[in-house]
Structure formats: C-alpha cells, structure tokens
C-alpha atoms as a PDB file:
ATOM      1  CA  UNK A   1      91.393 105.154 143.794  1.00  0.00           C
ATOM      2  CA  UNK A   2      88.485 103.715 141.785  1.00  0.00           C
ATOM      3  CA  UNK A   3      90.615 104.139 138.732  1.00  0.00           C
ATOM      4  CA  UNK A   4      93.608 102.466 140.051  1.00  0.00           C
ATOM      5  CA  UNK A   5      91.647  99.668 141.138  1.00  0.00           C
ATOM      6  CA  UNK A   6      89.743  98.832 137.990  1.00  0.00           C
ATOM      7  CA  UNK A   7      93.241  99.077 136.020  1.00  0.00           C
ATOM      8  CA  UNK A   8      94.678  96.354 138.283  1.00  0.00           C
ATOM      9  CA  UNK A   9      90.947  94.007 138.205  1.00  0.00           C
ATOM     10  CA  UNK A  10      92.025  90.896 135.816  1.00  0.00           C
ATOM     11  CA  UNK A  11      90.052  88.593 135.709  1.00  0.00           C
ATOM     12  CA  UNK A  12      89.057  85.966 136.909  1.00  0.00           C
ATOM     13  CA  UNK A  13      91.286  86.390 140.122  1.00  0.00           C
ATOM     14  CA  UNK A  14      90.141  90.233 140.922  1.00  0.00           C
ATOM     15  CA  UNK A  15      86.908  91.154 139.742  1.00  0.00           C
ATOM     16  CA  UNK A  16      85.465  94.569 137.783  1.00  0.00           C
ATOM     17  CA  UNK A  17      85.484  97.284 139.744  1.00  0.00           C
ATOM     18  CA  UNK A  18      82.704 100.034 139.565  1.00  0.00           C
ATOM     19  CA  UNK A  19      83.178 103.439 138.366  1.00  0.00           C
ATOM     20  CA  UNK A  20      80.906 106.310 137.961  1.00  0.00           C
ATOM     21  CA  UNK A  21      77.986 103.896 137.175  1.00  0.00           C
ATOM     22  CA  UNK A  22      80.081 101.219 134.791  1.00  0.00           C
ATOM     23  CA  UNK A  23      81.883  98.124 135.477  1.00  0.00           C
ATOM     24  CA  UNK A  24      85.398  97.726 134.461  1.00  0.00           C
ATOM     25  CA  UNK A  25      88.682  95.671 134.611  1.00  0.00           C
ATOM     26  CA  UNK A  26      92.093  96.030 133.201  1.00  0.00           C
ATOM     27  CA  UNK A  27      92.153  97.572 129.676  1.00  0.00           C
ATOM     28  CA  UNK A  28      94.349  94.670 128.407  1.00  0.00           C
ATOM     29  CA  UNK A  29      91.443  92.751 128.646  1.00  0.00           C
ATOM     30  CA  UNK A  30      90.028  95.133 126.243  1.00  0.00           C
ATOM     31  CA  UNK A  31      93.381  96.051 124.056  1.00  0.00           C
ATOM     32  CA  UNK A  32      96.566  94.735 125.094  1.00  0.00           C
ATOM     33  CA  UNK A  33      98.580  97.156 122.970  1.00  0.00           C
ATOM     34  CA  UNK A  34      96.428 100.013 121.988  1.00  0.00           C
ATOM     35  CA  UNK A  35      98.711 101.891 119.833  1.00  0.00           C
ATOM     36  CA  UNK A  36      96.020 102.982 118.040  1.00  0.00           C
ATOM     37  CA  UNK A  37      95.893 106.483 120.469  1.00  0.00           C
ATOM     38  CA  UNK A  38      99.565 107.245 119.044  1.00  0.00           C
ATOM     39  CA  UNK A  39      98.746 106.057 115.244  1.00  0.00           C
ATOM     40  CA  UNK A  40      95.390 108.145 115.132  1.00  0.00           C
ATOM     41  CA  UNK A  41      96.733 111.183 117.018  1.00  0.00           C
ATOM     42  CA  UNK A  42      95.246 114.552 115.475  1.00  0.00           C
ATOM     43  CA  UNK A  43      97.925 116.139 113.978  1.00  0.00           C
ATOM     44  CA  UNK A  44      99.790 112.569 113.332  1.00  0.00           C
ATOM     45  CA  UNK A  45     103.435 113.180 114.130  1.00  0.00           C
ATOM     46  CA  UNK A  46     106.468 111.273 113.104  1.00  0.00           C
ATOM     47  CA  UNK A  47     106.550 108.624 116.096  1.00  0.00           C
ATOM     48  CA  UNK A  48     109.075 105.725 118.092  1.00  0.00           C
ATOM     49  CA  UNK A  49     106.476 103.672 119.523  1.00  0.00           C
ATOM     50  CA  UNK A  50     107.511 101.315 122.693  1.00  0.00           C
ATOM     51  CA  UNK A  51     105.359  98.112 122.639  1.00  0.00           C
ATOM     52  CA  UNK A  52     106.039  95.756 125.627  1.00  0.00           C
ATOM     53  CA  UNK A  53     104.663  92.062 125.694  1.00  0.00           C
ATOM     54  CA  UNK A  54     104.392  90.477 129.071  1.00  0.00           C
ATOM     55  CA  UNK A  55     102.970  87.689 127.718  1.00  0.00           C
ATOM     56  CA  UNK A  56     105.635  85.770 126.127  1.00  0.00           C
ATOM     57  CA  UNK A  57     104.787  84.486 122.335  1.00  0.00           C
ATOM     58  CA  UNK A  58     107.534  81.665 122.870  1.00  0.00           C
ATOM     59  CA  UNK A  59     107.379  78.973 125.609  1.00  0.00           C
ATOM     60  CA  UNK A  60     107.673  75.162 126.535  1.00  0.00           C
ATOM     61  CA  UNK A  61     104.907  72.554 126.097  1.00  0.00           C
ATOM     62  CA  UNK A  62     103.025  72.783 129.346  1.00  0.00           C
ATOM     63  CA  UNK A  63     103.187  69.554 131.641  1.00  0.00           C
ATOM     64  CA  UNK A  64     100.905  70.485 134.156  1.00  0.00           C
ATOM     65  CA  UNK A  65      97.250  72.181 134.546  1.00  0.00           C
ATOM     66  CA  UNK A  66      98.560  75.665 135.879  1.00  0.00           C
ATOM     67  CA  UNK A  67     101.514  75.404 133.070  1.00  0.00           C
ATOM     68  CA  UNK A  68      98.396  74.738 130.192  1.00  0.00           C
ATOM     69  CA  UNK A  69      96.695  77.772 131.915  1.00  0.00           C
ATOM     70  CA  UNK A  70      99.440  80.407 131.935  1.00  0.00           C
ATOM     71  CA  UNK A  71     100.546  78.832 128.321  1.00  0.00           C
ATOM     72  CA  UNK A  72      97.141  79.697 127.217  1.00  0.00           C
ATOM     73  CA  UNK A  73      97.088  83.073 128.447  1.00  0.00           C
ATOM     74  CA  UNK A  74     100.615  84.086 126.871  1.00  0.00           C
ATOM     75  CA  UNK A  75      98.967  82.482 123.314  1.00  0.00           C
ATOM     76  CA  UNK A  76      95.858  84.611 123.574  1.00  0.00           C
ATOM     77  CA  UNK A  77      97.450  88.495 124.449  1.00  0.00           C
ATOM     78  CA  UNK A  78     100.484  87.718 122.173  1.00  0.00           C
ATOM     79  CA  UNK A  79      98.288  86.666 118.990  1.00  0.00           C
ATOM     80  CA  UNK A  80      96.000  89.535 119.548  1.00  0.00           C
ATOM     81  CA  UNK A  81      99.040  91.642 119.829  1.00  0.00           C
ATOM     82  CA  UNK A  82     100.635  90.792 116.631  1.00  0.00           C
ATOM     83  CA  UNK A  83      97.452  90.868 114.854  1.00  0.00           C
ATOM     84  CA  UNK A  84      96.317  94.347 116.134  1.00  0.00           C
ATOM     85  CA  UNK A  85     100.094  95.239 115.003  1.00  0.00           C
ATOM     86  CA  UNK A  86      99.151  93.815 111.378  1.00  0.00           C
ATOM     87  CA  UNK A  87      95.672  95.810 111.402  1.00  0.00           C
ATOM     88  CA  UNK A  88      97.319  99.275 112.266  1.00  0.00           C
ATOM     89  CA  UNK A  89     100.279  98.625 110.087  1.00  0.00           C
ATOM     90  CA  UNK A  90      98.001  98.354 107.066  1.00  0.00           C
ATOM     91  CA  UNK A  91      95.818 101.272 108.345  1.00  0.00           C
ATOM     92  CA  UNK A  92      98.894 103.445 108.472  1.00  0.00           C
ATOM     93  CA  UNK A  93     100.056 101.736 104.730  1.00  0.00           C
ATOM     94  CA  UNK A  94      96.636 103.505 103.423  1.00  0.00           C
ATOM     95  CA  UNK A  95      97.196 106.763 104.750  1.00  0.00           C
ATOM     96  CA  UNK A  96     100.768 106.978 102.776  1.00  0.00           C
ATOM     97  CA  UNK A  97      98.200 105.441  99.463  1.00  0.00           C
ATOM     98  CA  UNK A  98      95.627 107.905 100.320  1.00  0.00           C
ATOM     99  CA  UNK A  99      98.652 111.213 100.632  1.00  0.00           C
ATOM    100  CA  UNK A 100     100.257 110.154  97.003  1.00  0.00           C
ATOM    101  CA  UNK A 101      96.870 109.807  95.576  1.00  0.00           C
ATOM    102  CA  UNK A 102      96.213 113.361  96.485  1.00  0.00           C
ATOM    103  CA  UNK A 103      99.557 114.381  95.325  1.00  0.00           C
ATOM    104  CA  UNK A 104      98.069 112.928  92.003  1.00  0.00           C
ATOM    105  CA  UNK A 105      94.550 115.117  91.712  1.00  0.00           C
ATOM    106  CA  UNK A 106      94.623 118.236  89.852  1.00  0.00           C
ATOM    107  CA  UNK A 107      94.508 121.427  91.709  1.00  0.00           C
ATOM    108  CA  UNK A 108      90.940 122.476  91.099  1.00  0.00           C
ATOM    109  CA  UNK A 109      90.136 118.305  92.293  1.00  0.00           C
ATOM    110  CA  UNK A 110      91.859 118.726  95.188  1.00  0.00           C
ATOM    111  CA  UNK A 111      89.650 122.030  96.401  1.00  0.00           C
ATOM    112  CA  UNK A 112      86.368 120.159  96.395  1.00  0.00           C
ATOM    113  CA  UNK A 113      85.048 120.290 100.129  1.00  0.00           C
ATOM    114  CA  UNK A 114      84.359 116.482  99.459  1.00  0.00           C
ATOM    115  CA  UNK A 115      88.172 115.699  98.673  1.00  0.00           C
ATOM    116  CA  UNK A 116      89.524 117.470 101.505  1.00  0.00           C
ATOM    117  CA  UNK A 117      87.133 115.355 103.827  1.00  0.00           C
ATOM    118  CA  UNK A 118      88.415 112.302 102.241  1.00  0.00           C
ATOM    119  CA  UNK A 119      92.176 113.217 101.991  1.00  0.00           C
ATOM    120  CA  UNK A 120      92.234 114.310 105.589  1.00  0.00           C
ATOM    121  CA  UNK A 121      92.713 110.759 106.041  1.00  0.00           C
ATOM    122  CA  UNK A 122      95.769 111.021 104.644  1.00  0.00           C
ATOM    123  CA  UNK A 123      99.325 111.203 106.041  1.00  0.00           C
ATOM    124  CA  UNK A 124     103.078 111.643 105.661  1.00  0.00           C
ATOM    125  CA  UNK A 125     104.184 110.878 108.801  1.00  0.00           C
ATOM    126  CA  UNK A 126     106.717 108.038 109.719  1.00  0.00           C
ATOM    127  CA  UNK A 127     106.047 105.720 112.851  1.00  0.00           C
ATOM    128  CA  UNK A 128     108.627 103.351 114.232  1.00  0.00           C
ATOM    129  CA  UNK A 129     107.459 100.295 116.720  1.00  0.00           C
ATOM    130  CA  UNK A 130     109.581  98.803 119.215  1.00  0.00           C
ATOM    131  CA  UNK A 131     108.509  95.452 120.276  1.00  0.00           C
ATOM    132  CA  UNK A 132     109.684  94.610 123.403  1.00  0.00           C
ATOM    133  CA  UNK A 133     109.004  90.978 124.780  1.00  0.00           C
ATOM    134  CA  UNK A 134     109.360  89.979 128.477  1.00  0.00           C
ATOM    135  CA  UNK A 135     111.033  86.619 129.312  1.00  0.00           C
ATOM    136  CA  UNK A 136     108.846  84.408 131.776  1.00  0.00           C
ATOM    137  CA  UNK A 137     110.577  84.017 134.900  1.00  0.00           C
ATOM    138  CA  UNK A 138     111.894  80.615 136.264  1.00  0.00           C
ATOM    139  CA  UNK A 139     109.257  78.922 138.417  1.00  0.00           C
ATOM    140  CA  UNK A 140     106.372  81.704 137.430  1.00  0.00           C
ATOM    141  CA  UNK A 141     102.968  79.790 137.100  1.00  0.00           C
ATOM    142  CA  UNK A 142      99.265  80.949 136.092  1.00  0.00           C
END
C-alpha cells in the first residue's frame, strides 16, 4: 500500500510518503515520461512507444490565480516532456552512428575487447513514439 500511496503523493497537495527508510512522491515529479526504460532495454528491440501528456502544451491566457497556477503546471511537465523526447531521440540517433561506424572497422579492429565494449553501445533497432496529448476539461482548475 506504501507503494501505491507514494505514486499518488504530488505535491504540494499530498505529501511524500515513506518507504522502506526513503521519502517519495509521484515519479512524474521525477520524470514525466521516462521512456528511457524502453529506449535502454538490454537487448534493445524494435519498439511502438505510447507517450501520454496530461498536461496540455496548448492553453488560454490565464485570467485568474488558480488559472496562472494550473497554466504553469501544464508549461513545466510539457517542456520537460518534449525536451527529454529531444535528449533520447539524439541518444538513440548515436547508437544508429555508433552501429555503421562498426560496420566500417576492419575485422581484426572490430575483435579488440576495447571495441566490443564501445560498440555495445550500438544499435539497429527501430523505435516509434506515439505522443498522445490530453485535452483539459471544461471548468478543470489547479
């Protein structure tokens, strides 16, 4: 039950719950969309990935307090969203540089102990992401 609890704890309306001798809250707070589990899976597989964005990256000019409040929060998850997107997107763009430079070495290169550390990092692997974005509904507030 711990563990349910400190995945619903957002601050600052619930606070961080304790488990086995840490504190925690939601892991959104942390990572809103950490795709890196899928994109740094051991063997990487050809992947769909489902994002979903609660927090909607579009929205009206607040007019009241609460409004400039939930406006704020939709701002801040979205942004970190699309940039964490960027980050793995390039991550994923150097494993395809690092698997044709391999392709590249000479045999007797490629059997170094060194190299095959290095192009482990490699991949071939295609990954697809979905982004999903939630509408706000009418009359919702902060």
């Amino acid at each position: 039950m711990d563990h349910v609890m400190a995945s619903s704890a957002y601050p600052p309306a619930f606070p961080a719950v304790h488990v086995n001798g840490d504190f925690y809250w939601d892991g959104g707070v942390y990572s809103n969309t950490p795709i890196e589990a899928v994109l740094d899976d051991n063997p990487r597989r050809d992947s769909l990935i489902f994002t979903i964005d609660v927090w909607n990256p579009e929205g009206t000019v607040p007019e009241t307090l609460w409004q400039v409040a939930g406006r704020e929060k939709e701002i801040l998850y979205t942004s970190r969203t699309s940039s964490h997107l960027a980050r793995q997107k390039q991550i994923h763009h150097l494993r395809h540089v690092i698997q044709e430079l391999t392709k590249a070495m000479d045999k007797d290169v490629r059997s170094s102990e060194k190299i095959k550390e290095l192009t482990s990092w490699g991949c071939k692997t295609t990954m697809h992401v979905a982004r999903l974005v939630a509408n706000g509904i009418a009359g919702e507030d902060h």
